[in-house]
Protein backbone atom coordinates (compact mmCIF):
# COMPACT_ATOMS: atom_id res chain seq x y z
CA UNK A 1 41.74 29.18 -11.57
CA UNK A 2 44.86 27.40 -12.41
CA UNK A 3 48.18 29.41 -13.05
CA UNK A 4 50.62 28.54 -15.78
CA UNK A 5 53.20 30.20 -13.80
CA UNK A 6 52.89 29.84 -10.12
CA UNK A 7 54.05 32.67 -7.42
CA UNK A 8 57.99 30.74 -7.09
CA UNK A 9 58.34 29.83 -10.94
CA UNK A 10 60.63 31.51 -12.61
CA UNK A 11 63.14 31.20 -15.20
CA UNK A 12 65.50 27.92 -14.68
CA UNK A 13 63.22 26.08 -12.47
CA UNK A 14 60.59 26.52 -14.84
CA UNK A 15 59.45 26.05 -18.54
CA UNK A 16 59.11 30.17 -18.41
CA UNK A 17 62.21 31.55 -20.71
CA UNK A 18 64.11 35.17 -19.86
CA UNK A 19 62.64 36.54 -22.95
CA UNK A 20 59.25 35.70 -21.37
CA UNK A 21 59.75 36.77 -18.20
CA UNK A 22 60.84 40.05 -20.00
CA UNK A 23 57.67 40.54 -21.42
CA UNK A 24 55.02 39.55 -19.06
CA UNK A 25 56.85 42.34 -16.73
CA UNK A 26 56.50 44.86 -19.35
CA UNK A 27 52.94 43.99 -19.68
CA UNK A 28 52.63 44.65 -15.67
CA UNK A 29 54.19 48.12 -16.39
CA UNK A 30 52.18 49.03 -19.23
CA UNK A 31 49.12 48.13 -16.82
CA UNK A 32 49.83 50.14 -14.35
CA UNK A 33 51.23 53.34 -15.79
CA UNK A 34 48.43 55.47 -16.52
CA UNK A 35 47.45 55.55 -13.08
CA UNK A 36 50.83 56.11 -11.37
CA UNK A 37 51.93 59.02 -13.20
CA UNK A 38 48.66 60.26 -13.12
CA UNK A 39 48.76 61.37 -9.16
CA UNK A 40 51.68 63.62 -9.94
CA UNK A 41 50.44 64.79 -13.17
CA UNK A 42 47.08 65.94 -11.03
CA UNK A 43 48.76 67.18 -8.03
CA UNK A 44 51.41 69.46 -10.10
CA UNK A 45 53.74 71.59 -7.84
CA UNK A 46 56.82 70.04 -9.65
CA UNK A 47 56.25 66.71 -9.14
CA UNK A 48 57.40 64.33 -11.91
CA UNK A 49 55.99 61.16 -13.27
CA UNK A 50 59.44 59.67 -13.42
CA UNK A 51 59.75 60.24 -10.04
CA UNK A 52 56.19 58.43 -9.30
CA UNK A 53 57.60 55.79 -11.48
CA UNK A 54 60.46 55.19 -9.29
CA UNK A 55 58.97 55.23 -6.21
CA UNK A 56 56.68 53.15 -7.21
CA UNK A 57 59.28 50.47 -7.99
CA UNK A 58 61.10 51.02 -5.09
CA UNK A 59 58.03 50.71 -3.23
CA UNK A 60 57.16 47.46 -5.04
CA UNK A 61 60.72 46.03 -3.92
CA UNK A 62 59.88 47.10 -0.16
CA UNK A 63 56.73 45.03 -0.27
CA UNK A 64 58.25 41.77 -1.97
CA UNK A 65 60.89 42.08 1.23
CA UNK A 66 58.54 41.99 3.62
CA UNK A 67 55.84 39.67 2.13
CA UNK A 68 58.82 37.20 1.21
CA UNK A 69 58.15 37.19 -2.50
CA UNK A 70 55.29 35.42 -1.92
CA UNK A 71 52.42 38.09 -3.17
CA UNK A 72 52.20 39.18 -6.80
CA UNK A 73 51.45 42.56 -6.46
CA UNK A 74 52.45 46.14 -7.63
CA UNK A 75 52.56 48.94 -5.76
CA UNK A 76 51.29 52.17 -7.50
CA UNK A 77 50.72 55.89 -6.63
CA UNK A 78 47.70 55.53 -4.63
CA UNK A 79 44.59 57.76 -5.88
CA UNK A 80 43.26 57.90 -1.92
CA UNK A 81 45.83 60.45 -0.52
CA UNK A 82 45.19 63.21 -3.47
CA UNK A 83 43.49 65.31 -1.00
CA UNK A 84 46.21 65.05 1.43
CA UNK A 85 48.73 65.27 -0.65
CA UNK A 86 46.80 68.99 -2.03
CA UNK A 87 47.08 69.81 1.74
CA UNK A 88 50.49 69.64 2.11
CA UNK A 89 50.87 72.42 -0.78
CA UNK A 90 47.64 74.47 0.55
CA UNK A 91 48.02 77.91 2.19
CA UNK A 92 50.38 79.48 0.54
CA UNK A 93 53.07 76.80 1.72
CA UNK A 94 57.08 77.12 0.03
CA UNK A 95 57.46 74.33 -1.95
CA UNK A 96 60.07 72.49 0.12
CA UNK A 97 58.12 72.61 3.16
CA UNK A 98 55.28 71.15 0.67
CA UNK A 99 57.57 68.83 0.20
CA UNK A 100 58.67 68.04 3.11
CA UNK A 101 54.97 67.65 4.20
CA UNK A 102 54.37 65.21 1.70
CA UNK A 103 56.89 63.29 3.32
CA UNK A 104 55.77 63.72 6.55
CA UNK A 105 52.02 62.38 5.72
CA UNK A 106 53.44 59.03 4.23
CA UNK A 107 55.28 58.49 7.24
CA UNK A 108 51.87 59.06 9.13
CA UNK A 109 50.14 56.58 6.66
CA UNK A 110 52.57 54.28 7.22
CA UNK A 111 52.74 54.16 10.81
CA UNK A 112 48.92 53.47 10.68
CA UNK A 113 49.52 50.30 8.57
CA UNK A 114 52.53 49.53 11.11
CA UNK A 115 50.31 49.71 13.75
CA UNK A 116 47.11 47.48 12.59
CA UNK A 117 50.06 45.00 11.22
CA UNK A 118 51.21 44.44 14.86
CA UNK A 119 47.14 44.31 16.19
CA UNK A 120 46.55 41.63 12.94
CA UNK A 121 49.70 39.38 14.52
CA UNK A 122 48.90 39.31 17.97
CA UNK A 123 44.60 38.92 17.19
CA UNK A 124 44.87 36.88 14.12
CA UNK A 125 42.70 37.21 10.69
CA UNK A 126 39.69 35.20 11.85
CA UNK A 127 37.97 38.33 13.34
CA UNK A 128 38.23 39.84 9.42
CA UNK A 129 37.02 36.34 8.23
CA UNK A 130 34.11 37.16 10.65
CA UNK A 131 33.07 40.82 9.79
CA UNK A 132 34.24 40.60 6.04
CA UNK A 133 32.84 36.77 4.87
CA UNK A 134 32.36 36.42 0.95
CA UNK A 135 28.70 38.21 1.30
CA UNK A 136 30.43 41.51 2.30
CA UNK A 137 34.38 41.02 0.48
CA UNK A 138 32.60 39.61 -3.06
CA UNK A 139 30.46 42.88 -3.78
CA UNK A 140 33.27 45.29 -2.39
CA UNK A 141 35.75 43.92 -5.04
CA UNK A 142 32.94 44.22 -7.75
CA UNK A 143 32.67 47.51 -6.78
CA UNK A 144 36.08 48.50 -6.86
CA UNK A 145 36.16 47.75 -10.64
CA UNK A 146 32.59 49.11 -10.85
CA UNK A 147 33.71 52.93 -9.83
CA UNK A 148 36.63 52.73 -12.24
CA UNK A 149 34.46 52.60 -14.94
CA UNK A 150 33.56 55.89 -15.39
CA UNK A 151 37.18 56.60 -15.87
CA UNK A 152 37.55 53.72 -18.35
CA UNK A 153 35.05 55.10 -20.84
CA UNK A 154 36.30 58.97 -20.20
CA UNK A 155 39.19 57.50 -21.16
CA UNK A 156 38.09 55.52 -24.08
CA UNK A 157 36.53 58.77 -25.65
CA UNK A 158 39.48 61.16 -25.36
CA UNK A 159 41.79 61.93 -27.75
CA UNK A 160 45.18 63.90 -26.44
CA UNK A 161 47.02 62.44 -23.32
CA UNK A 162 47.04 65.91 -22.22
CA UNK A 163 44.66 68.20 -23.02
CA UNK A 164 41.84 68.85 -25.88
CA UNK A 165 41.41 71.90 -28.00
CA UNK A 166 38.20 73.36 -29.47
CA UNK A 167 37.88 76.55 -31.52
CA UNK A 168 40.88 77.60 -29.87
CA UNK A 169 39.98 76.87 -26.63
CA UNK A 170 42.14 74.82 -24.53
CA UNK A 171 40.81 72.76 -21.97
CA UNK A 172 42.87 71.36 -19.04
CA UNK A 173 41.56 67.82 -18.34
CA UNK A 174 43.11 67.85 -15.16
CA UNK A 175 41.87 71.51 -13.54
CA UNK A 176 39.27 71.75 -15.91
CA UNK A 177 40.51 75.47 -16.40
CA UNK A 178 39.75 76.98 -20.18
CA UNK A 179 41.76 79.12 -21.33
CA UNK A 180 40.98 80.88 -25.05
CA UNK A 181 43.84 80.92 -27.42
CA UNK A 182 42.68 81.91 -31.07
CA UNK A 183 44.51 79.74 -34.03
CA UNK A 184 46.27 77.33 -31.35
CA UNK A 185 46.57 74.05 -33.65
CA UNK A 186 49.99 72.95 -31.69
CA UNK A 187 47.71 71.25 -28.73
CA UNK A 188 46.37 67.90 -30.50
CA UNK A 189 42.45 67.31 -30.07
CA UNK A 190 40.82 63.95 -31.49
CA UNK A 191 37.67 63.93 -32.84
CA UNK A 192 35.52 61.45 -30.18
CA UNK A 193 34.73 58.81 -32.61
CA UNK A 194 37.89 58.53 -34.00
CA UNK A 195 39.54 58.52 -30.48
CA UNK A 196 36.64 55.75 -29.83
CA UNK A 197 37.83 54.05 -32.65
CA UNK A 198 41.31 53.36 -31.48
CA UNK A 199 40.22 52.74 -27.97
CA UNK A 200 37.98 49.96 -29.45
CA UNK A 201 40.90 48.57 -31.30
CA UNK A 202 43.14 48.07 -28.97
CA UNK A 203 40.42 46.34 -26.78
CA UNK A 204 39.33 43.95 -30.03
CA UNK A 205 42.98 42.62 -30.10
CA UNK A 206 43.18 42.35 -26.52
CA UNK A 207 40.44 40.38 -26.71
CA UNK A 208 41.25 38.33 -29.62
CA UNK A 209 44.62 37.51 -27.96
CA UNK A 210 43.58 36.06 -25.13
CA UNK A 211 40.78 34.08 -26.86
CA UNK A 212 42.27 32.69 -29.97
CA UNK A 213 45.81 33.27 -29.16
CA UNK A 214 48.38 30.32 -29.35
CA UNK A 215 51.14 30.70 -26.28
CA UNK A 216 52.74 33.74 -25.75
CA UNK A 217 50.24 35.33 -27.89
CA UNK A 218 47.40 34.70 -25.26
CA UNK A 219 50.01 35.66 -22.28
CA UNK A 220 50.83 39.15 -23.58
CA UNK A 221 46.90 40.30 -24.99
CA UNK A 222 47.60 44.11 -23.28
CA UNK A 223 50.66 43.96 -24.59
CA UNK A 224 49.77 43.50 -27.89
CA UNK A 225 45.95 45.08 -27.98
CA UNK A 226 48.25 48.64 -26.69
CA UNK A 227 50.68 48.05 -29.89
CA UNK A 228 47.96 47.77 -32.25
CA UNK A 229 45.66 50.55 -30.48
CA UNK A 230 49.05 53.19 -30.90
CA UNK A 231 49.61 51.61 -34.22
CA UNK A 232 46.24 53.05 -34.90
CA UNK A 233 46.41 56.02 -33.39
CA UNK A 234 49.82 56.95 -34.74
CA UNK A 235 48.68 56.44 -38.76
CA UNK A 236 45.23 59.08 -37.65
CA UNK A 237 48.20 61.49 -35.82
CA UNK A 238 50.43 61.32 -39.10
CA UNK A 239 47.25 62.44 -41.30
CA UNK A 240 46.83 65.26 -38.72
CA UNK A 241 49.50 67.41 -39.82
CA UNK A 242 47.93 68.30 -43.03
CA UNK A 243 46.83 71.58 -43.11
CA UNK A 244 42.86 71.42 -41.78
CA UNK A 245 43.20 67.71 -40.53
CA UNK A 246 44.30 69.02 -37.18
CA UNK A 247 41.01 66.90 -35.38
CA UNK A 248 42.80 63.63 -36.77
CA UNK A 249 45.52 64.27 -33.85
CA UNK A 250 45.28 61.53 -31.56
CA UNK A 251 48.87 61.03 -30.13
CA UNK A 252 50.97 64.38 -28.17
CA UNK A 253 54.49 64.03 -29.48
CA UNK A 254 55.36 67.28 -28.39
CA UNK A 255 56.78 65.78 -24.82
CA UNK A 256 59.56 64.24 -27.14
CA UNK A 257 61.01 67.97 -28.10
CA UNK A 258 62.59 67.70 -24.48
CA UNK A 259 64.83 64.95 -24.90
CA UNK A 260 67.63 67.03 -25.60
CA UNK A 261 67.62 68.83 -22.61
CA UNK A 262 69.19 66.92 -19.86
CA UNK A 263 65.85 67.67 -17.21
CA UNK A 264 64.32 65.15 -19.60
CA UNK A 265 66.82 62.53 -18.49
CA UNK A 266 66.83 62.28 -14.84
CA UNK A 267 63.69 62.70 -12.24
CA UNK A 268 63.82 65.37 -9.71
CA UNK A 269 62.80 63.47 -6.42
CA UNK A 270 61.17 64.27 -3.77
CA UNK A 271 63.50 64.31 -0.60
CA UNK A 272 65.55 66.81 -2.77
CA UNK A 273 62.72 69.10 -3.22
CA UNK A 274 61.97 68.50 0.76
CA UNK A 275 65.29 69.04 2.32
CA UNK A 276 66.58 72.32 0.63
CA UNK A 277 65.59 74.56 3.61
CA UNK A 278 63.54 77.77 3.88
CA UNK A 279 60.37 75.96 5.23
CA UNK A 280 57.17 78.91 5.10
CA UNK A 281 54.12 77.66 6.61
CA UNK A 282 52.06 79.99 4.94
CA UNK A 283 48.64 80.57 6.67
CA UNK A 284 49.03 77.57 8.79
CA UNK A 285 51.32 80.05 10.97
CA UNK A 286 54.03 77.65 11.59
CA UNK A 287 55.89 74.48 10.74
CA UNK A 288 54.37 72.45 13.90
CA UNK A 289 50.91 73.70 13.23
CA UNK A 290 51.24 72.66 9.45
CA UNK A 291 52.75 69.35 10.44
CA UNK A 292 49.51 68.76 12.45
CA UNK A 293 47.69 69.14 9.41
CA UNK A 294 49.30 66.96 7.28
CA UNK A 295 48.33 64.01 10.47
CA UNK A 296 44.73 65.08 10.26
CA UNK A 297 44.52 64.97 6.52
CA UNK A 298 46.60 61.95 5.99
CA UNK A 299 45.85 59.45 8.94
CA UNK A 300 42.25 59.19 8.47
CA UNK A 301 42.83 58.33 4.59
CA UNK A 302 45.42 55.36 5.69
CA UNK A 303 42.10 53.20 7.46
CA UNK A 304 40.58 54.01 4.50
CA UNK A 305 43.23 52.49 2.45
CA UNK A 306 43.56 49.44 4.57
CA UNK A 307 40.60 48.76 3.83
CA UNK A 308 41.00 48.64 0.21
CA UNK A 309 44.42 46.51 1.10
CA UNK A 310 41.56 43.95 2.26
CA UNK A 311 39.49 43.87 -0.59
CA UNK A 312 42.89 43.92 -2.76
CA UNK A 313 44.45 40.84 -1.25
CA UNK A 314 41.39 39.05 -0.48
CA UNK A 315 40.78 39.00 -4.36
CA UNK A 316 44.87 38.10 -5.20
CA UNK A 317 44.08 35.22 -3.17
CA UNK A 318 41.14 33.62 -4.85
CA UNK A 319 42.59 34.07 -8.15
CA UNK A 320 46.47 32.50 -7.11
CA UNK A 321 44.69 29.82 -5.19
CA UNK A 322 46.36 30.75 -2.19
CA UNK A 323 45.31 32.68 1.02
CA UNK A 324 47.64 35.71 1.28
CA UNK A 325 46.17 36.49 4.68
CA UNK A 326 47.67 33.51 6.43
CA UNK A 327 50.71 33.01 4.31
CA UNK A 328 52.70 35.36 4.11
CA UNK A 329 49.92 36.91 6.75
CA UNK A 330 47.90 40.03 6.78
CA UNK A 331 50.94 41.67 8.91
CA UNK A 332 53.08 41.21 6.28
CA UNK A 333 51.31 42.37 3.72
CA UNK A 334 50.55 45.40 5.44
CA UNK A 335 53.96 45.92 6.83
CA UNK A 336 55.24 46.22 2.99
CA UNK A 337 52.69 48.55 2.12
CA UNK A 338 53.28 50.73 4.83
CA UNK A 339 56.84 51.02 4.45
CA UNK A 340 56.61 50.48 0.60
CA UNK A 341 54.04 53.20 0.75
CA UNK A 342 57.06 55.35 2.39
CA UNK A 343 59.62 54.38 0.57
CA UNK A 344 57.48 55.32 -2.51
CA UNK A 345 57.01 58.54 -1.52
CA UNK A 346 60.33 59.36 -0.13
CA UNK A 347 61.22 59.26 -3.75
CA UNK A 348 58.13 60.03 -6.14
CA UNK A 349 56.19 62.05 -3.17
CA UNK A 350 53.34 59.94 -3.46
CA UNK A 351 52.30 57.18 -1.29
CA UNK A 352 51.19 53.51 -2.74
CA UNK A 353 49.50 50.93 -2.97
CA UNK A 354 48.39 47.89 -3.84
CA UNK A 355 47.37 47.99 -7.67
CA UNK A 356 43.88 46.24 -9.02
CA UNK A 357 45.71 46.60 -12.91
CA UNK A 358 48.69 44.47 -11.53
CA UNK A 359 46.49 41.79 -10.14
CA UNK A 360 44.33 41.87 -13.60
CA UNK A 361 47.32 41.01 -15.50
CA UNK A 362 48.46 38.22 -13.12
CA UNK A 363 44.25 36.61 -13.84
CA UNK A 364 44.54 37.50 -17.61
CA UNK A 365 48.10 35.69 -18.31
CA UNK A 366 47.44 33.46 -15.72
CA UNK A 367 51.08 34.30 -14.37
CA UNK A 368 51.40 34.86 -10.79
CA UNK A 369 55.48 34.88 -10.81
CA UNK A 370 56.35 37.24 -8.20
CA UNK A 371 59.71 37.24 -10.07
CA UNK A 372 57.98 39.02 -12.82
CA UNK A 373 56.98 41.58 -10.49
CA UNK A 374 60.23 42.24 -9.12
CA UNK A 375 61.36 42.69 -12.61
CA UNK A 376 58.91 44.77 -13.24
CA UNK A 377 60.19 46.92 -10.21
CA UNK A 378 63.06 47.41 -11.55
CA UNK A 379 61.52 48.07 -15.04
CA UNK A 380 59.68 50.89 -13.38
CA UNK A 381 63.05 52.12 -11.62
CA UNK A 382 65.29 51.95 -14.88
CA UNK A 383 62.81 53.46 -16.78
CA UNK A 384 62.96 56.93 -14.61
CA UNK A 385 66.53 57.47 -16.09
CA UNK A 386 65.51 56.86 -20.25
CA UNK A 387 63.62 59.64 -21.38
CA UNK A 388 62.89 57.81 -24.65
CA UNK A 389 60.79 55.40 -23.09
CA UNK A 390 59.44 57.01 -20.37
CA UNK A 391 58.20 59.84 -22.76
CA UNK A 392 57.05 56.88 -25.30
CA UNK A 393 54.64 55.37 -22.20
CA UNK A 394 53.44 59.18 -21.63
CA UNK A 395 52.48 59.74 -25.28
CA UNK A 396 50.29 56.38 -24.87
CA UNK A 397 46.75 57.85 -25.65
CA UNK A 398 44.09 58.30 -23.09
CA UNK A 399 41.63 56.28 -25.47
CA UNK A 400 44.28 53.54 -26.38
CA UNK A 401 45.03 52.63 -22.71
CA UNK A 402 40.93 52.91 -21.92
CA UNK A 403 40.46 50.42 -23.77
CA UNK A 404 42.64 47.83 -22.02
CA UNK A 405 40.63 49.17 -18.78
CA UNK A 406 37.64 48.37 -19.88
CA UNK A 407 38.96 44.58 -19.85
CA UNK A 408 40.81 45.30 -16.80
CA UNK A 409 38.19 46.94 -14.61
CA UNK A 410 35.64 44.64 -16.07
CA UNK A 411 37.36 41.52 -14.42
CA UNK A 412 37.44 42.71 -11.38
CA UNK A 413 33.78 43.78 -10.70
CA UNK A 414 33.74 39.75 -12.59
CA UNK A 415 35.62 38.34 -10.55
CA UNK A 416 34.03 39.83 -6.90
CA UNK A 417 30.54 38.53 -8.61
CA UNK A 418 31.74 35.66 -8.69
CA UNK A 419 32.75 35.40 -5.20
CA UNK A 420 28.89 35.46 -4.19
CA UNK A 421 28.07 32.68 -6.58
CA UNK A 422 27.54 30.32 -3.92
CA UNK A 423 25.96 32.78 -1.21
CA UNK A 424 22.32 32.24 -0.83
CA UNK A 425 20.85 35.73 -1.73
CA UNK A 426 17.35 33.97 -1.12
CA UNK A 427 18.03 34.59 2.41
CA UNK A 428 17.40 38.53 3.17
CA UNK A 429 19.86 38.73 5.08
CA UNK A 430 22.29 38.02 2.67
CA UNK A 431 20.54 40.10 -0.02
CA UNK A 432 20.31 43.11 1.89
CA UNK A 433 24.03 43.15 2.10
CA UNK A 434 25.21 42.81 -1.46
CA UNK A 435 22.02 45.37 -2.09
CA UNK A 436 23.39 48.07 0.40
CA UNK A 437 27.37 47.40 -0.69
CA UNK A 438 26.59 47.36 -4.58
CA UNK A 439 24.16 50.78 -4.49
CA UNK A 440 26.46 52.88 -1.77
CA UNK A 441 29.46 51.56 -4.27
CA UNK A 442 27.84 52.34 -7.91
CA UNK A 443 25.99 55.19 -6.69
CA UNK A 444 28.85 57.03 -5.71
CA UNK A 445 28.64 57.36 -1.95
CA UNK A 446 31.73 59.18 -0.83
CA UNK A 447 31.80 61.43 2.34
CA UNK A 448 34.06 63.79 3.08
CA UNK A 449 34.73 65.08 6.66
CA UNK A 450 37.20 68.25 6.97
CA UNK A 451 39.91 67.41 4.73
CA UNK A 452 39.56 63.80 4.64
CA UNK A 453 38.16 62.03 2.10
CA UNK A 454 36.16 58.45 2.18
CA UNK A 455 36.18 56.94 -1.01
CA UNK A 456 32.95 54.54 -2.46
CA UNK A 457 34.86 51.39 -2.13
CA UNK A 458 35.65 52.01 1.50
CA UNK A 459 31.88 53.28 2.05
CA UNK A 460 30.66 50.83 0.18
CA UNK A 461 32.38 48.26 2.41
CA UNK A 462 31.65 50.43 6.39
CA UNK A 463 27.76 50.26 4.94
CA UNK A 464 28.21 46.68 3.92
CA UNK A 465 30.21 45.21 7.04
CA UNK A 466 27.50 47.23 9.89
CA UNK A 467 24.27 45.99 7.20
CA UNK A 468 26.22 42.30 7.94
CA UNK A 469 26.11 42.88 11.59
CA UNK A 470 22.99 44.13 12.12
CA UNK A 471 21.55 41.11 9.99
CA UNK A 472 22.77 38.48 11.92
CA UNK A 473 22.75 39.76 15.51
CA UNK A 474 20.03 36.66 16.03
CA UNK A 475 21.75 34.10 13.36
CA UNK A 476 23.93 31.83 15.68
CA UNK A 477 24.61 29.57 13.23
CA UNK A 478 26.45 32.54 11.19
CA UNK A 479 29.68 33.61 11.76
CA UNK A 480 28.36 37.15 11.07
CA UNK A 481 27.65 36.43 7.64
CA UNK A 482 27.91 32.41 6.42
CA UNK A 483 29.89 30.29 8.20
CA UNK A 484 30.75 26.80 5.50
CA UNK A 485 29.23 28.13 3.03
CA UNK A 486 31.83 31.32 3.24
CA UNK A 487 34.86 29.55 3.41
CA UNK A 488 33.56 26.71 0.61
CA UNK A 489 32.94 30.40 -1.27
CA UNK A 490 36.26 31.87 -0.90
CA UNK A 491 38.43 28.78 -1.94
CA UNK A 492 36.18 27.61 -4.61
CA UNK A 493 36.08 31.13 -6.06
CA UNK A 494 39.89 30.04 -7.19
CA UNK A 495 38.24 28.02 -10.02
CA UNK A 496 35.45 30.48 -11.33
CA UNK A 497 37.25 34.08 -10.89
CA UNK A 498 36.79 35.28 -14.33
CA UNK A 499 33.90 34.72 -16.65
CA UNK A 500 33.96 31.40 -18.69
CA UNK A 501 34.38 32.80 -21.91
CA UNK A 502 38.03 33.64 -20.67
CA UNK A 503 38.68 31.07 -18.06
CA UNK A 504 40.37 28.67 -20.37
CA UNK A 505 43.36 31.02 -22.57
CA UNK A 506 43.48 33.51 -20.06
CA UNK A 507 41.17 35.80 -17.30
CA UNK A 508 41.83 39.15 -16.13
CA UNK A 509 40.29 41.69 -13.28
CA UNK A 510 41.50 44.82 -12.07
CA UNK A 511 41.47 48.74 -9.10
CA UNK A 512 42.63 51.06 -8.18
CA UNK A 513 43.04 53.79 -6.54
């Protein structure tokens, strides 16, 4: 599809103004917050979401530098390593040598992308172009939007960011732990359909922005849809506090009580936490046998990831019009989110990467100005240090920001679709690939070996890539997959990424992660 801003525009050599610019990378940071602090929020042990934040920028910085600003891409706290990074705490661990192992393991990571960066420049891409043709890399990216939609609609039908309260009952939506606290009324709990309600407000504007919007109107639709969704949710909240309205609470302000205290105000990172001293290895026995499991439980998880990395840029590319893979190369792109991935988690303690939300909002603005993701690096950086606004994005609502998912998540199993428009699915061979891929992915397949942990996109794709294989073993005329008709795929997939009823003001897709 055609950009309005392309990958170098930027204010001054563009018609794109600062106060634009401004926007469209708070729009990238409103995308992708949910899911960054959420890997800290999960993983607990101290670990802050301002931190995450500023990894994550830091991170995102690391992989402009290497890709030469030439990719449009955030990097977020990556979903993938959350059983790793529950490793480096497990056995009874102190919490700087948990730390420290977290550390450790994103180092590990990272050397794994270092090391398939150097094999990609000295072999090339075409053997990927071979084993991963628009058959096998169309369905993957469907399915990476596809198994975020369970979370999508969770999140559309919950009320509190935090936690929801029934009869006194508190219930921990991250552990899932209850525990019963008669005449508790301090914890907010929405009722579901009102939670619903605002969840399907902010989604309507969204929608209406992008459709019927005039300019900036139709850049900005998450933007605006989130406004109007917290608008919402904010008038139900300010009923709540009558005495016996308590299920009108949609919105947690209680996070803003600690803005006097000056915690509130700066993150504690990670490499603090790490190199205090007074490591305890716990039942591991000793530092070098814990630091051998932190390889075995984060290595694996890094081919995983890669793979994802594919699937990630693969999709970027059809939507900027540009092949990311050859320019600035595979190698590159890995290289940044290896080291990014460090950096990130040198800081936040959690390792990144690539982020499907960032690349929906580059389809749905139809701004792919990698200056707007460097400013919204240093959005994400700045933000760490104000405690107003950082606690302001936290007291978003679960159902408010599910309800931009459900547009962003949706594009993205849209926009891999449409990547297979072209494939002849009359031919078995073809079918029984997008059949295997789309069933492993939607049904769920994930595997887990020791303490490693294959996810249902990167299933989804092993099942998908060896069903490929096996179906062309006789097809000479394939390049393992389709040969033309592949490559005529992939670049004409540019023009057709998001579905036609958004094509024209705007088109959006989204991961994970």
């Amino acid at each position: 599809m055609e950009m309005i801003y392309g990958v170098k525009d930027r204010p001054g050599n563009s018609s794109m103004k600062v106060g634009q610019m401004f926007l469209f990378s708070l729009q990238q940071l409103l995308a992708i917050l949910a899911a960054t602090i959420a890997v800290p929020m999960i993983i607990k042990n101290g670990m802050q979401p301002s931190a995450a934040l500023f990894g994550a920028g830091v991170g995102t910085i690391v992989y402009l530098l290497f890709t030469r600003f030439k990719s449009p891409v955030f990097l977020g706290s990556s979903f993938a390593f959350l059983g790793s990074m529950g490793a480096a705490f497990a056995g009874g661990v102190s919490m700087s040598l948990g730390y420290l192992g977290l550390l450790i393991g994103a180092v590990f990571a990272g050397i794994v992308y270092v090391i398939i960066a150097v094999v990609v420049k000295f072999a090339g891409v075409k053997w990927i172009d071979k084993i991963m043709p628009a058959v096998v890399i169309g369905p993957t990216v469907a399915i990476i939007g596809l198994s975020l939609a369970g979370n999508a609609i969770g999140d559309l039908m919950s009320g509190s960011a935090m936690h929801d309260i029934i009869d006194g009952t508190i219930i921990d939506i991250v552990d899932k732990v209850e525990t019963i606290v008669p005449n508790v009324v301090s914890v907010p709990y929405a009722n579901t359909f009102i939670a619903l309600f605002c969840g399907l407000v902010t989604l309507g504007v969204t929608i209406v922005c992008s459709v019927y919007g005039k300019k900036m109107t139709k850049m900005i639709p998450f933007i605006l849809g989130i406004l109007a969704g917290y608008a919402v949710a904010a008038i139900f909240t300010g009923f709540s506090y009558i005495e016996g309205a308590e299920m009108l609470r949609v919105i947690d302000f209680t996070p803003f009580e600690t803005l006097g205290t000056p915690e509130a105000w700066y993150p504690d990172f990670a490499f603090i936490e790490a190199f205090k001293g007074g490591y305890v290895a716990g039942k591991n026995g000793s530092v070098g046998a814990y630091i051998g499991t932190i390889a075995v439980a984060y290595i694996p998880v890094a081919f995983v990831v890669f793979a994802e990395h594919l699937a990630d840029h693969k999709n970027i590319s059809s939507i900027i019009e540009h092949d990311l893979l050859k320019d600035p190369g595979l190698h590159r792109t890995l290289l940044g989110d290896g080291v990014g991935s460090i950096a990130g988690a040198f800081f936040g303690g959690c390792p990144n990467t690539t982020y499907g939300e960032s690349v929906g909002c580059v389809a749905i603005s139809r701004n792919a100005s990698v200056i707007t993701i460097f400013v919204t690096a240093c959005m994400a950086i700045l933000s760490a240090f104000i405690a107003p606004f950082t606690l302001f994005l936290a007291s978003i609502p679960k159902c408010v920001m599910g309800g931009v998912c459900i547009a962003l998540y949706g594009f993205i199993a849209v926009s891999g679709l449409k990547m297979i428009q072209k494939v002849d699915l009359n031919e078995n061979r073809n079918l029984f690939t997008v059949c295997v891929i789309l069933i492993a992915g939607v049904g769920g397949m994930v595997l887990t070996i020791g303490k490693v942990t294959i996810t249902s996109v990167a299933c989804a794709l092993i099942l998908g890539i060896l069903t490929n294989l096996l179906v062309n073993i006789k097809n000479k005329k394939s390049d393992v997959g389709e040969t033309s008709e592949t490559n005529e795929t992939v670049n004409a997939v540019a023009d057709e990424t998001v579905p036609d009823t958004v094509t024209e003001p705007a088109s959006a897709e989204d991961k994970t992660e």
